[in-house]
PDB file of N, CA and C in Angstrom:
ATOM      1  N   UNK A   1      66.261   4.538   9.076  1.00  0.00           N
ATOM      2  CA  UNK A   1      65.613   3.244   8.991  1.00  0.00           C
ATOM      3  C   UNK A   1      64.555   3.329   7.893  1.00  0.00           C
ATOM      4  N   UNK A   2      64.617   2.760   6.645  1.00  0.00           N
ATOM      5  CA  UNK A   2      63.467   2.745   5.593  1.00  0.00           C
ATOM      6  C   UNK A   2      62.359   2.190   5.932  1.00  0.00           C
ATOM      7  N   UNK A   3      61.054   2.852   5.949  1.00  0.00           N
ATOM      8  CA  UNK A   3      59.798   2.684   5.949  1.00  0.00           C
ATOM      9  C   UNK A   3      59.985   2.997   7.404  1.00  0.00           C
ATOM     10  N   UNK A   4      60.692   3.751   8.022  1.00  0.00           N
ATOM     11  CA  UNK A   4      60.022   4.071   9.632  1.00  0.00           C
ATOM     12  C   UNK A   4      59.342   5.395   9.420  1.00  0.00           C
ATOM     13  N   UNK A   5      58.623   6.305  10.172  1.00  0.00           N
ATOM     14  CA  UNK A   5      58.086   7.450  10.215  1.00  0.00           C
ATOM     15  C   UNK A   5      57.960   7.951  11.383  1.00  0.00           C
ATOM     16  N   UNK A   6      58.191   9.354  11.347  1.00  0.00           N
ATOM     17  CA  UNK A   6      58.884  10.528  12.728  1.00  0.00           C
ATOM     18  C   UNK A   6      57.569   9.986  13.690  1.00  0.00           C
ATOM     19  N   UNK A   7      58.077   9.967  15.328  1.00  0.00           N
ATOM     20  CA  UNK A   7      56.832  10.166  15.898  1.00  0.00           C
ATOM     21  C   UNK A   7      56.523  11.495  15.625  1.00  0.00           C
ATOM     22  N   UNK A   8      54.344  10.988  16.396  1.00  0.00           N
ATOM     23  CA  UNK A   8      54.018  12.515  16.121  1.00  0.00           C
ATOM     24  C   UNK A   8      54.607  13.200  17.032  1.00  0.00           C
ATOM     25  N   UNK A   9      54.117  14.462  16.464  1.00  0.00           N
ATOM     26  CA  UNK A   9      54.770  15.983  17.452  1.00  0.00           C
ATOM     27  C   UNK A   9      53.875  16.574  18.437  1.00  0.00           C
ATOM     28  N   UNK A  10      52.342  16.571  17.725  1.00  0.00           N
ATOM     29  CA  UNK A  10      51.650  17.075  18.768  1.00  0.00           C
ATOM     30  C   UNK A  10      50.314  16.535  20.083  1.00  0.00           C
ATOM     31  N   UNK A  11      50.404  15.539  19.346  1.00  0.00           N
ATOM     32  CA  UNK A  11      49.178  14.362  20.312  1.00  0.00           C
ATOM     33  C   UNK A  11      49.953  13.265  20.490  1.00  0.00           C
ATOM     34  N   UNK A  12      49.276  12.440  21.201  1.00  0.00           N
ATOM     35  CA  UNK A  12      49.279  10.917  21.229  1.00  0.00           C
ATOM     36  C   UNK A  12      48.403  10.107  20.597  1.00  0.00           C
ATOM     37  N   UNK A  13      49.386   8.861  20.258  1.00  0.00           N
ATOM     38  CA  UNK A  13      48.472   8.038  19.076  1.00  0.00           C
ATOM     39  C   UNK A  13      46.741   8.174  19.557  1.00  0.00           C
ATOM     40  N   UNK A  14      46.483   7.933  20.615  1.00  0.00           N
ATOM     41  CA  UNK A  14      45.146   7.575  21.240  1.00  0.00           C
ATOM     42  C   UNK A  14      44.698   9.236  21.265  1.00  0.00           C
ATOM     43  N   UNK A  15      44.846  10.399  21.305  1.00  0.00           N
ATOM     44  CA  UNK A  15      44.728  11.427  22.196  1.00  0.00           C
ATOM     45  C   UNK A  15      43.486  11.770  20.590  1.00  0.00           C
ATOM     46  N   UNK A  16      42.588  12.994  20.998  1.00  0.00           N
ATOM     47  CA  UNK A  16      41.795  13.538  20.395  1.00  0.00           C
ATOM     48  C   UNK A  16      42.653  15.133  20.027  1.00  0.00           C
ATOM     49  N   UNK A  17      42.608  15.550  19.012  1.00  0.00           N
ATOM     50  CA  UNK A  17      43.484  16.955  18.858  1.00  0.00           C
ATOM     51  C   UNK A  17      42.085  17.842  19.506  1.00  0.00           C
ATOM     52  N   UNK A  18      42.894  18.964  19.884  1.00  0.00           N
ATOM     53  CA  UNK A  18      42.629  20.306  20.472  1.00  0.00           C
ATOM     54  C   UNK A  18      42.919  21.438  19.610  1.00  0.00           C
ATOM     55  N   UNK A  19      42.409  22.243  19.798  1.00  0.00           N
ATOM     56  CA  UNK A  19      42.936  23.812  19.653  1.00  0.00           C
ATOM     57  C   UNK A  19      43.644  24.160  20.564  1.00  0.00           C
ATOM     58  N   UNK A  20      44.645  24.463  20.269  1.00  0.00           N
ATOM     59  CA  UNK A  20      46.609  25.298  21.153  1.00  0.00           C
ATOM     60  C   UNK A  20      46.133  26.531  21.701  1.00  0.00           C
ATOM     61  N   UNK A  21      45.044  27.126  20.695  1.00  0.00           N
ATOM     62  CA  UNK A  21      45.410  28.528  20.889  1.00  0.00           C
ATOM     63  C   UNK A  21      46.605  29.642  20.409  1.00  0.00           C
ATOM     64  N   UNK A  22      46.258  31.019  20.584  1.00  0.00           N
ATOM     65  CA  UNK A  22      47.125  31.707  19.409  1.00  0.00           C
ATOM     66  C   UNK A  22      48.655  31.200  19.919  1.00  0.00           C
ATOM     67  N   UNK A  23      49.413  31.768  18.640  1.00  0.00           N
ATOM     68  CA  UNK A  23      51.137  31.680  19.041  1.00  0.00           C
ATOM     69  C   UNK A  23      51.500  30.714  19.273  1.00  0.00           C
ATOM     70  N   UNK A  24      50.570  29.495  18.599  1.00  0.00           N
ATOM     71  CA  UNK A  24      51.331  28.482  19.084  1.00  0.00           C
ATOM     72  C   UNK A  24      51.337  27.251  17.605  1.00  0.00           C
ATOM     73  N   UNK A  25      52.239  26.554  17.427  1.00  0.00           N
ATOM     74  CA  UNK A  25      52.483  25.831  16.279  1.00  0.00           C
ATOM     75  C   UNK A  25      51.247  24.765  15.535  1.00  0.00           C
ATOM     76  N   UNK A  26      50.568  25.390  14.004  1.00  0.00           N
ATOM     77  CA  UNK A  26      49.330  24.483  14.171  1.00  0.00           C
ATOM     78  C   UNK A  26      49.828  23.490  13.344  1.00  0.00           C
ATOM     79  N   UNK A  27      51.252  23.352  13.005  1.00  0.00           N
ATOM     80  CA  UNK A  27      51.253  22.008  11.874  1.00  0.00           C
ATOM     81  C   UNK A  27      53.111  21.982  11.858  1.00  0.00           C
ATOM     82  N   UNK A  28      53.675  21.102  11.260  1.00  0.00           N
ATOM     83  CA  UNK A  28      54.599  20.808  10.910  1.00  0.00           C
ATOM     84  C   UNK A  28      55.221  20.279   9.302  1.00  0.00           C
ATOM     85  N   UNK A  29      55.840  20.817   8.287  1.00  0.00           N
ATOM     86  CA  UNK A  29      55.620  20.095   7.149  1.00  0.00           C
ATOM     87  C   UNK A  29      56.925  19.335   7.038  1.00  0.00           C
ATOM     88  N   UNK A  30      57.641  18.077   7.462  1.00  0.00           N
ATOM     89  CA  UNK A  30      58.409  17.478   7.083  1.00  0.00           C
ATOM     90  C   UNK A  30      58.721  17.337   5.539  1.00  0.00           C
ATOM     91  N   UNK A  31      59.671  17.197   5.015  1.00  0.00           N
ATOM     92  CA  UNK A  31      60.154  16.335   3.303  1.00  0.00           C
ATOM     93  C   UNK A  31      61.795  16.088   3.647  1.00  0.00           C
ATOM     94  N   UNK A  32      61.371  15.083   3.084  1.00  0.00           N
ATOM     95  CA  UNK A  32      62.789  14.248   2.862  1.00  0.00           C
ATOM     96  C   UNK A  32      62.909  14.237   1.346  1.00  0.00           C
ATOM     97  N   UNK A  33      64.266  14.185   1.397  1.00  0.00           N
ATOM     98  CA  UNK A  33      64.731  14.223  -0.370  1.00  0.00           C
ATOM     99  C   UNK A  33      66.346  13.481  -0.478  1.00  0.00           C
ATOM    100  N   UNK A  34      66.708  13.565  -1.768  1.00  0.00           N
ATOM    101  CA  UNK A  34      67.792  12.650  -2.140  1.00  0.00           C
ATOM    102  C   UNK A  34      68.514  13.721  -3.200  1.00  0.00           C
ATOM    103  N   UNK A  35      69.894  14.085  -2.886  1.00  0.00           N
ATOM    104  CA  UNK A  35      70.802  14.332  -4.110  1.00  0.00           C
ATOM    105  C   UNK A  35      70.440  13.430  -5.247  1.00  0.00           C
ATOM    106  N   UNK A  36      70.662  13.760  -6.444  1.00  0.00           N
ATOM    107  CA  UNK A  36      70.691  13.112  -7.087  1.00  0.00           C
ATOM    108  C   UNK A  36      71.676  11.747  -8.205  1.00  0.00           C
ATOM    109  N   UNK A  37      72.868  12.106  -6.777  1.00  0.00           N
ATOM    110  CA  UNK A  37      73.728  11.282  -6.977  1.00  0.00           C
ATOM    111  C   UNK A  37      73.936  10.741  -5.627  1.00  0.00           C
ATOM    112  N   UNK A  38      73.165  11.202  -4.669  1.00  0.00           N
ATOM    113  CA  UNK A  38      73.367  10.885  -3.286  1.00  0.00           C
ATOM    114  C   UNK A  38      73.239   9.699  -2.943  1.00  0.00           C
ATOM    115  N   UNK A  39      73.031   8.741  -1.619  1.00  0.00           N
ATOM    116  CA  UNK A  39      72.785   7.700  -0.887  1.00  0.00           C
ATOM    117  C   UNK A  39      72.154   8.425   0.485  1.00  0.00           C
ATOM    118  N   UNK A  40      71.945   9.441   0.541  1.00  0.00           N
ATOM    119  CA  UNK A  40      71.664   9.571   2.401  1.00  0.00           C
ATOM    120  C   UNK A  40      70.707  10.721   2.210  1.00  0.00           C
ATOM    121  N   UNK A  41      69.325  10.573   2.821  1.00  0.00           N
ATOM    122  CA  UNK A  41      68.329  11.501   2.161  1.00  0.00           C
ATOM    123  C   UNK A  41      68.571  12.647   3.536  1.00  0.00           C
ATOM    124  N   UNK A  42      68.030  13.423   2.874  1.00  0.00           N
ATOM    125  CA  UNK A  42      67.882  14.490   3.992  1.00  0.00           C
ATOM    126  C   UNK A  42      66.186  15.395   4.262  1.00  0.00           C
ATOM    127  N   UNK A  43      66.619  15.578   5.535  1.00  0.00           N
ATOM    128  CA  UNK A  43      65.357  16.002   6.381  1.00  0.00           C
ATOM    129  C   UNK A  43      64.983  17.619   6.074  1.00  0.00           C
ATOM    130  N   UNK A  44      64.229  18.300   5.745  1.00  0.00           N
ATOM    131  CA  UNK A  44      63.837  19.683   5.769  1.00  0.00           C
ATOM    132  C   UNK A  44      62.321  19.380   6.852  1.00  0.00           C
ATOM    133  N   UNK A  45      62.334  20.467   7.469  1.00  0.00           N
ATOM    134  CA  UNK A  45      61.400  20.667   8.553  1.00  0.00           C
ATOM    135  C   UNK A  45      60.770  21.666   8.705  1.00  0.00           C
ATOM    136  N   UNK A  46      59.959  22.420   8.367  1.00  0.00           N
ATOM    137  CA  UNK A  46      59.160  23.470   8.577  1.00  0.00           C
ATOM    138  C   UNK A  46      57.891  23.746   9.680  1.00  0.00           C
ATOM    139  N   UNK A  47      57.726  24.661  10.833  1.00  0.00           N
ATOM    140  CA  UNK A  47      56.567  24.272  11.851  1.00  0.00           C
ATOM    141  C   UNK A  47      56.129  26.222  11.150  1.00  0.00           C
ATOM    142  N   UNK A  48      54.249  25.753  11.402  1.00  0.00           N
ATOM    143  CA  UNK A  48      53.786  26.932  10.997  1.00  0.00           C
ATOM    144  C   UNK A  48      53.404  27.269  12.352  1.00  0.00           C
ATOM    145  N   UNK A  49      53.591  28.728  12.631  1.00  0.00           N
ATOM    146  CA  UNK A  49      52.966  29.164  13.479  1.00  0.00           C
ATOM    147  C   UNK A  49      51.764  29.751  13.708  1.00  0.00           C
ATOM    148  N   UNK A  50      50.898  30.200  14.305  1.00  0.00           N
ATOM    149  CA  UNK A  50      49.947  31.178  14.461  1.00  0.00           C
ATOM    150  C   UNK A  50      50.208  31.910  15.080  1.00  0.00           C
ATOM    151  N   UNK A  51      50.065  33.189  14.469  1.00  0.00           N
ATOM    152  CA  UNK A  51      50.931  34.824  15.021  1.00  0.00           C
ATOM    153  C   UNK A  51      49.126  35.208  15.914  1.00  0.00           C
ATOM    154  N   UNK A  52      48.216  34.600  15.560  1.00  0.00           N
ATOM    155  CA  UNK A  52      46.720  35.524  15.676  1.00  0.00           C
ATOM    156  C   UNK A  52      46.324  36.338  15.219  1.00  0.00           C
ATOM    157  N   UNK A  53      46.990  36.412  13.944  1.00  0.00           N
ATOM    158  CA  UNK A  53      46.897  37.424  12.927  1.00  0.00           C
ATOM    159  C   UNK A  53      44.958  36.946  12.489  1.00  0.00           C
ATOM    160  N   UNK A  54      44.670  38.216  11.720  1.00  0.00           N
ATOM    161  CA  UNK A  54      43.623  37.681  11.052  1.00  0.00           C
ATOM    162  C   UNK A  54      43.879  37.871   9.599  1.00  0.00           C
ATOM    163  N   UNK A  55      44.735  37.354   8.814  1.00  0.00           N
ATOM    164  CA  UNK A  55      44.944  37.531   7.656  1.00  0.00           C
ATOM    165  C   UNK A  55      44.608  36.201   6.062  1.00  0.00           C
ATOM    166  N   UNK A  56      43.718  36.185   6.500  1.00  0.00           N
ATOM    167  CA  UNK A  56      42.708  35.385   5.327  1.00  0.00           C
ATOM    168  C   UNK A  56      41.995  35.656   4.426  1.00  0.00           C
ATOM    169  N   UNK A  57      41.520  34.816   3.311  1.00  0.00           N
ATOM    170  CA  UNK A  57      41.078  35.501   2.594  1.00  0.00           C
ATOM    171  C   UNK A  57      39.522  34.970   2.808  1.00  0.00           C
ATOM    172  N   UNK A  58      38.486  35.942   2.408  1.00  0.00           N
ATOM    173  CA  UNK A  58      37.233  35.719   2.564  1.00  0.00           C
ATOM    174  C   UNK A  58      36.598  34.017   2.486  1.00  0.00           C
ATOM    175  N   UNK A  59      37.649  33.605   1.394  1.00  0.00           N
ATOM    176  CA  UNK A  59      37.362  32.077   0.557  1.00  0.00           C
ATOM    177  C   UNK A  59      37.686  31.124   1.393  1.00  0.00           C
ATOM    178  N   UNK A  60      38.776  31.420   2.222  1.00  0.00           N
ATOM    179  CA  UNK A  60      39.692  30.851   3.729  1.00  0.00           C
ATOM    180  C   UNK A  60      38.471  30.585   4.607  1.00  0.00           C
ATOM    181  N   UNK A  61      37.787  31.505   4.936  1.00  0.00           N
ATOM    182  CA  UNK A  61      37.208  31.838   6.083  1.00  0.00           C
ATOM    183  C   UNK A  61      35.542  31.169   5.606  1.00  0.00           C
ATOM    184  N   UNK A  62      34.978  31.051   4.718  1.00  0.00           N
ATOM    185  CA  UNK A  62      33.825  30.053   4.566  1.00  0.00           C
ATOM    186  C   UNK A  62      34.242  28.913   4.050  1.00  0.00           C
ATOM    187  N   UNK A  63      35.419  28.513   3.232  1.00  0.00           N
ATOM    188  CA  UNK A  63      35.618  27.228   3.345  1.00  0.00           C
ATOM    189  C   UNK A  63      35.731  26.733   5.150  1.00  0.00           C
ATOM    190  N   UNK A  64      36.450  27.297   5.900  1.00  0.00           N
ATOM    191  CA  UNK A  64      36.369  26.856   7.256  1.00  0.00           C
ATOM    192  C   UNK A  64      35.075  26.407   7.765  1.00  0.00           C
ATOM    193  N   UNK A  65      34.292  27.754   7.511  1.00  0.00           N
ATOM    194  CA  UNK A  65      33.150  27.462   8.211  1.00  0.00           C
ATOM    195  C   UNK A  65      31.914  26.209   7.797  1.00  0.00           C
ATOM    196  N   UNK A  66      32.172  25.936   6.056  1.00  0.00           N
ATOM    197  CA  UNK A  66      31.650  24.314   5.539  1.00  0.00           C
ATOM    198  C   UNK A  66      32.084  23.404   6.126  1.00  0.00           C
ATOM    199  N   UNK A  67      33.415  23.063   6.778  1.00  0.00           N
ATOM    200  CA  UNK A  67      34.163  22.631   7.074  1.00  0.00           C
ATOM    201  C   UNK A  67      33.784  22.334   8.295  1.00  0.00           C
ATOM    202  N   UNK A  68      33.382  23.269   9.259  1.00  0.00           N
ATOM    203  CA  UNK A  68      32.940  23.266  10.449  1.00  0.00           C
ATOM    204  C   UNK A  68      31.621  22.803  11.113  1.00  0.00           C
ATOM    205  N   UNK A  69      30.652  22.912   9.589  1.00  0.00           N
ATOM    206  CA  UNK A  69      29.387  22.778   9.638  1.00  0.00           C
ATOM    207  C   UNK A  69      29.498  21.384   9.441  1.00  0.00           C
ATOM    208  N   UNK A  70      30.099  20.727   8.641  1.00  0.00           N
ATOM    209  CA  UNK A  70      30.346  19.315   8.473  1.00  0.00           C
ATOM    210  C   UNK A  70      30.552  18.693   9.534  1.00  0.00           C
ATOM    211  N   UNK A  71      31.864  19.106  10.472  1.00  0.00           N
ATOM    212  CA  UNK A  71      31.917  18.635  11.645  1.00  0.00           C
ATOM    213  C   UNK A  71      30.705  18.495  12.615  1.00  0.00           C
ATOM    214  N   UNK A  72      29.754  19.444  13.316  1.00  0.00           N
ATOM    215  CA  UNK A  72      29.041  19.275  13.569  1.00  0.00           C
ATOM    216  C   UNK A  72      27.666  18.911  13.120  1.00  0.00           C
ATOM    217  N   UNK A  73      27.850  18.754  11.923  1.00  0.00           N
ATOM    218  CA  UNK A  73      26.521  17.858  11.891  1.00  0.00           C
ATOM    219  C   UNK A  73      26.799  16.060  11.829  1.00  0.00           C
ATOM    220  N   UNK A  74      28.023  15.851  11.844  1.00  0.00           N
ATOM    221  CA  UNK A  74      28.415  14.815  12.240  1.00  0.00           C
ATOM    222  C   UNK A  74      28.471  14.075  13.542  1.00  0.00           C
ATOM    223  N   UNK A  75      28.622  15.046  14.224  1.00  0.00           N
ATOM    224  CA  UNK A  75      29.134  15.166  15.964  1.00  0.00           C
ATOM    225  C   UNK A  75      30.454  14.708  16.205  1.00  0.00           C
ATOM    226  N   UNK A  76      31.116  15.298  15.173  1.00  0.00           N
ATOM    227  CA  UNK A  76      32.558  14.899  15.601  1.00  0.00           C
ATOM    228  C   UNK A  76      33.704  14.766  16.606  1.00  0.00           C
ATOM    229  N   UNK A  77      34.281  14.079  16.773  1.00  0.00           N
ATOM    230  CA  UNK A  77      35.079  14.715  18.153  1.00  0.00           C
ATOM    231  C   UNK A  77      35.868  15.437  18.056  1.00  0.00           C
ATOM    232  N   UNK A  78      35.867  15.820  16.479  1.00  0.00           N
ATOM    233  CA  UNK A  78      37.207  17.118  16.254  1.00  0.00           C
ATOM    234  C   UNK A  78      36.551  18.111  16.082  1.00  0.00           C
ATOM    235  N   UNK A  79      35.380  18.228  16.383  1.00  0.00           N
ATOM    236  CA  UNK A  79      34.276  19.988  16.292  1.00  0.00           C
ATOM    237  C   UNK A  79      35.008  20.428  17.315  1.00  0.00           C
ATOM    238  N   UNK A  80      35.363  20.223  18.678  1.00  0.00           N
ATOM    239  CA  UNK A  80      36.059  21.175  19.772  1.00  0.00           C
ATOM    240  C   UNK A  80      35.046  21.806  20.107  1.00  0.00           C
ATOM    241  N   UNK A  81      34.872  23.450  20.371  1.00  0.00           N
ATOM    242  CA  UNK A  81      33.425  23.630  20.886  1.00  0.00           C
ATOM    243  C   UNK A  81      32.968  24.600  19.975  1.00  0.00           C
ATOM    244  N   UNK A  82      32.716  23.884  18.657  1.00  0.00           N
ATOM    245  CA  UNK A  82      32.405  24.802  17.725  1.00  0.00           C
ATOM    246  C   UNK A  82      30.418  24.960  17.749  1.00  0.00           C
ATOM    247  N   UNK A  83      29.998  25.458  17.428  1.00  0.00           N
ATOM    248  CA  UNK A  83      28.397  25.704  17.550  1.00  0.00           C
ATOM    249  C   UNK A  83      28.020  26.354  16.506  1.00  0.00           C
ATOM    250  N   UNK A  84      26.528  26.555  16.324  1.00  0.00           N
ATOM    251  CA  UNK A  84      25.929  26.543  14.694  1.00  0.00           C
ATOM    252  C   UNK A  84      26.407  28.382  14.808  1.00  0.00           C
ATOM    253  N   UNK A  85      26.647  28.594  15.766  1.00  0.00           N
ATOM    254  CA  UNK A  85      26.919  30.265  16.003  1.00  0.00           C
ATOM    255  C   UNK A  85      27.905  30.610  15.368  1.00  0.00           C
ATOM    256  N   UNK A  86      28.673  30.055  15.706  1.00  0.00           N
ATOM    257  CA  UNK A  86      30.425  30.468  14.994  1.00  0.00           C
ATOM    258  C   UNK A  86      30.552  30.052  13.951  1.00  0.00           C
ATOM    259  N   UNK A  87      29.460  28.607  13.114  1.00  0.00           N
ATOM    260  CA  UNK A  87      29.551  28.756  11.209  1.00  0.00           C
ATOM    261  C   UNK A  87      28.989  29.914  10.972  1.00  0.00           C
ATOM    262  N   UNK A  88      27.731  30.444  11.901  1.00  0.00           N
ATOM    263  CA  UNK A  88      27.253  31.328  10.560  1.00  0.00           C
ATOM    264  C   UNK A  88      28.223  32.968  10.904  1.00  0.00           C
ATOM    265  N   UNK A  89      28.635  32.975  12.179  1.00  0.00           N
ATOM    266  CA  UNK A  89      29.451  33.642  11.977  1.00  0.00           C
ATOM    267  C   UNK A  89      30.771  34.059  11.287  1.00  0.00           C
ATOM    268  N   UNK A  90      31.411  33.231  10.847  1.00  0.00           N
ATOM    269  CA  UNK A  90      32.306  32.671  10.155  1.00  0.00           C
ATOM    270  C   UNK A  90      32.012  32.804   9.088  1.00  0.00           C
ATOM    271  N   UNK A  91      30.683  32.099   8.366  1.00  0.00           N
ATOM    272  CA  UNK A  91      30.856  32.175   7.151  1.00  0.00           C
ATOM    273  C   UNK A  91      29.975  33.696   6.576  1.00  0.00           C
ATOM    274  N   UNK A  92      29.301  34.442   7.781  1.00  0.00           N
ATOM    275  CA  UNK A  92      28.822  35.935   7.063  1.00  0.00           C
ATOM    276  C   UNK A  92      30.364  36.462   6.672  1.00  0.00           C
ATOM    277  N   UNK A  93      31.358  36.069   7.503  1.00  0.00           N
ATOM    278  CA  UNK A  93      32.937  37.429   7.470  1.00  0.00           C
ATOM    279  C   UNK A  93      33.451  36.332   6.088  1.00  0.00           C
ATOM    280  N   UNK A  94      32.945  35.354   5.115  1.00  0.00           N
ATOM    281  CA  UNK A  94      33.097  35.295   4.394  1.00  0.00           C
ATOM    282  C   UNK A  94      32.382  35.465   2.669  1.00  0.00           C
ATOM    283  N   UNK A  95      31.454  36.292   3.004  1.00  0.00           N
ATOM    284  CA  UNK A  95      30.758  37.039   2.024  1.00  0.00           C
ATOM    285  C   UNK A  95      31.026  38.015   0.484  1.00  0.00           C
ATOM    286  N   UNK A  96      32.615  38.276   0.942  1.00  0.00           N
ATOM    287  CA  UNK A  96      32.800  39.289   0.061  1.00  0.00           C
ATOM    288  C   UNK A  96      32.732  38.795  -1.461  1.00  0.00           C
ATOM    289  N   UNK A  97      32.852  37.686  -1.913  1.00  0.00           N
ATOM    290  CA  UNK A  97      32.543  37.269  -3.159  1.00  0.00           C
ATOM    291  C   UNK A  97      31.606  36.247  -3.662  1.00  0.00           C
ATOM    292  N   UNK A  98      30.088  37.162  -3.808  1.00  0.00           N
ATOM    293  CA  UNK A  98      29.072  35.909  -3.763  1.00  0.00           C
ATOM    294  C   UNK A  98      28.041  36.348  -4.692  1.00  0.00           C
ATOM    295  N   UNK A  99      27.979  36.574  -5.754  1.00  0.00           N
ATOM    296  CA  UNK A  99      27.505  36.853  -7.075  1.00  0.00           C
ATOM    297  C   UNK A  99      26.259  36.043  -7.431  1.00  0.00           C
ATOM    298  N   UNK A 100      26.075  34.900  -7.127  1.00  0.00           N
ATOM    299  CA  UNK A 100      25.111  33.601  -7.332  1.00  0.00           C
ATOM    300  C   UNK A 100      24.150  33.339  -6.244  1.00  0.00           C
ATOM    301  N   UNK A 101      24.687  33.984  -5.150  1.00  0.00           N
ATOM    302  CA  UNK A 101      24.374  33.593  -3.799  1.00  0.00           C
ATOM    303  C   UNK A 101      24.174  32.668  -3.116  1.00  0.00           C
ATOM    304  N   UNK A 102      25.242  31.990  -3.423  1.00  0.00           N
ATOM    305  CA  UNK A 102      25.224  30.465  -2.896  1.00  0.00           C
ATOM    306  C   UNK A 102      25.744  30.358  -1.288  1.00  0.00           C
ATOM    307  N   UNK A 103      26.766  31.806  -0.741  1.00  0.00           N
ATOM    308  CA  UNK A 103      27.104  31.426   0.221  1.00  0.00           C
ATOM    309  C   UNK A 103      26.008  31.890   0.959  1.00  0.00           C
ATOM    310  N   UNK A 104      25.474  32.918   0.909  1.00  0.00           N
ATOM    311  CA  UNK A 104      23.886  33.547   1.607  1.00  0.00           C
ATOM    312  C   UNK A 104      22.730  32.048   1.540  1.00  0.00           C
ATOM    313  N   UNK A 105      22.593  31.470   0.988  1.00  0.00           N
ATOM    314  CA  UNK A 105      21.976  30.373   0.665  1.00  0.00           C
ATOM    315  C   UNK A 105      22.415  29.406   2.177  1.00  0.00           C
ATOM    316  N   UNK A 106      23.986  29.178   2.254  1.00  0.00           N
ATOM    317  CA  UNK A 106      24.425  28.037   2.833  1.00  0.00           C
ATOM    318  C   UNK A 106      24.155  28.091   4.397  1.00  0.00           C
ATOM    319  N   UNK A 107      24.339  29.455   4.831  1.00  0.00           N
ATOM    320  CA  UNK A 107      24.199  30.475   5.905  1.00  0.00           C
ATOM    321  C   UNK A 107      22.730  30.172   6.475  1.00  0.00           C
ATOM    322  N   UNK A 108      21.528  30.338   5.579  1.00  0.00           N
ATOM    323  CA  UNK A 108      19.923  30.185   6.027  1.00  0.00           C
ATOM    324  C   UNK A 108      19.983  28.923   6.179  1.00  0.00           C
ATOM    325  N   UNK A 109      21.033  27.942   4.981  1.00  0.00           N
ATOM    326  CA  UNK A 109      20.570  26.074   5.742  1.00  0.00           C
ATOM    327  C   UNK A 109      21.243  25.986   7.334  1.00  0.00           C
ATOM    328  N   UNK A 110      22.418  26.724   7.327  1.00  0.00           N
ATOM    329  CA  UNK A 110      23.112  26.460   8.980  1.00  0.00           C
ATOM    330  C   UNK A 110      21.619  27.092   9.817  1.00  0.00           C
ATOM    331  N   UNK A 111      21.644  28.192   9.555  1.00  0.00           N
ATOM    332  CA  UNK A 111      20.232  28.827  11.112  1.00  0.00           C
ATOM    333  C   UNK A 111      19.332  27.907  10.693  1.00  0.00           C
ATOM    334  N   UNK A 112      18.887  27.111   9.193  1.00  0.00           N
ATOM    335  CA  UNK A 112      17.315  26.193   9.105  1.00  0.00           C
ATOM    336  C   UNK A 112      18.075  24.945  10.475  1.00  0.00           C
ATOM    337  N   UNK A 113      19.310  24.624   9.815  1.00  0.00           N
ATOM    338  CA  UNK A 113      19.343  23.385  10.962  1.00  0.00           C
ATOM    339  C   UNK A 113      19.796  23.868  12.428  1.00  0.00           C
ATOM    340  N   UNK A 114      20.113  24.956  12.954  1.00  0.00           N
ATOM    341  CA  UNK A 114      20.348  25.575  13.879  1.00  0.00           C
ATOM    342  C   UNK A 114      19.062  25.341  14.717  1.00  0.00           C
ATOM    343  N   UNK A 115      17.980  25.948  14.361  1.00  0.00           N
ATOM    344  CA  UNK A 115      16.797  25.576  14.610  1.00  0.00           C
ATOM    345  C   UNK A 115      15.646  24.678  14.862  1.00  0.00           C
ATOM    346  N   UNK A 116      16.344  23.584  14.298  1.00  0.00           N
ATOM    347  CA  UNK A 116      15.755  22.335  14.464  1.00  0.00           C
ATOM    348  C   UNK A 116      16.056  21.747  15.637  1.00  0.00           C
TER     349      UNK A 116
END
């Protein structure tokens, strides 16, 4: 059907997302495509898993934690039960490349507003 789109897979329209927890699927990447002489598109489907691996890269792991800090200083309803504890934790295990010291910088504003 043109212009329809898959239901979702993992919430409900109304529902707030969660964390699954390990081993369990955090995304899905649908694409549809067309021969190029074709008429009938076809579906490719990919679901990522989480093994609970910890295999990230330092850059992974404080972009998250900006990411996270954003959320809660928003009061989002997609923070889940994140706390000023687990950015700055998060973003110290992302330290290894910081020459300027901007991420050491970002770290003292999370504990300045931690503190407040």
């Amino acid at each position: 059907v043109p212009g329809s789109v898959d239901p979702l897979k993992y919430q409900s329209a109304a529902s707030v997302p969660s964390y699954a927890g390990p081993d369990s699927e955090m995304l899905t990447v649908k694409l549809r495509y067309k021969e190029p002489d074709g008429d009938v598109s076809k579906k490719m489907e990919v679901a990522l898993v989480d093994s609970g691996g910890d295999r990230v890269s330092s850059d992974f792991r404080f972009a998250s934690a900006v990411a996270m800090f954003g959320q809660l200083l928003r009061n989002s309803d997609f923070r889940g039960k994140a706390t000023y504890d687990d950015v700055i934790a998060l973003a110290r295990r992302g330290l290894d490349d910081d020459p300027q010291g901007y991420r050491r910088e970002f770290i003292r504003l999370v504990e300045t507003v931690k503190n407040l």
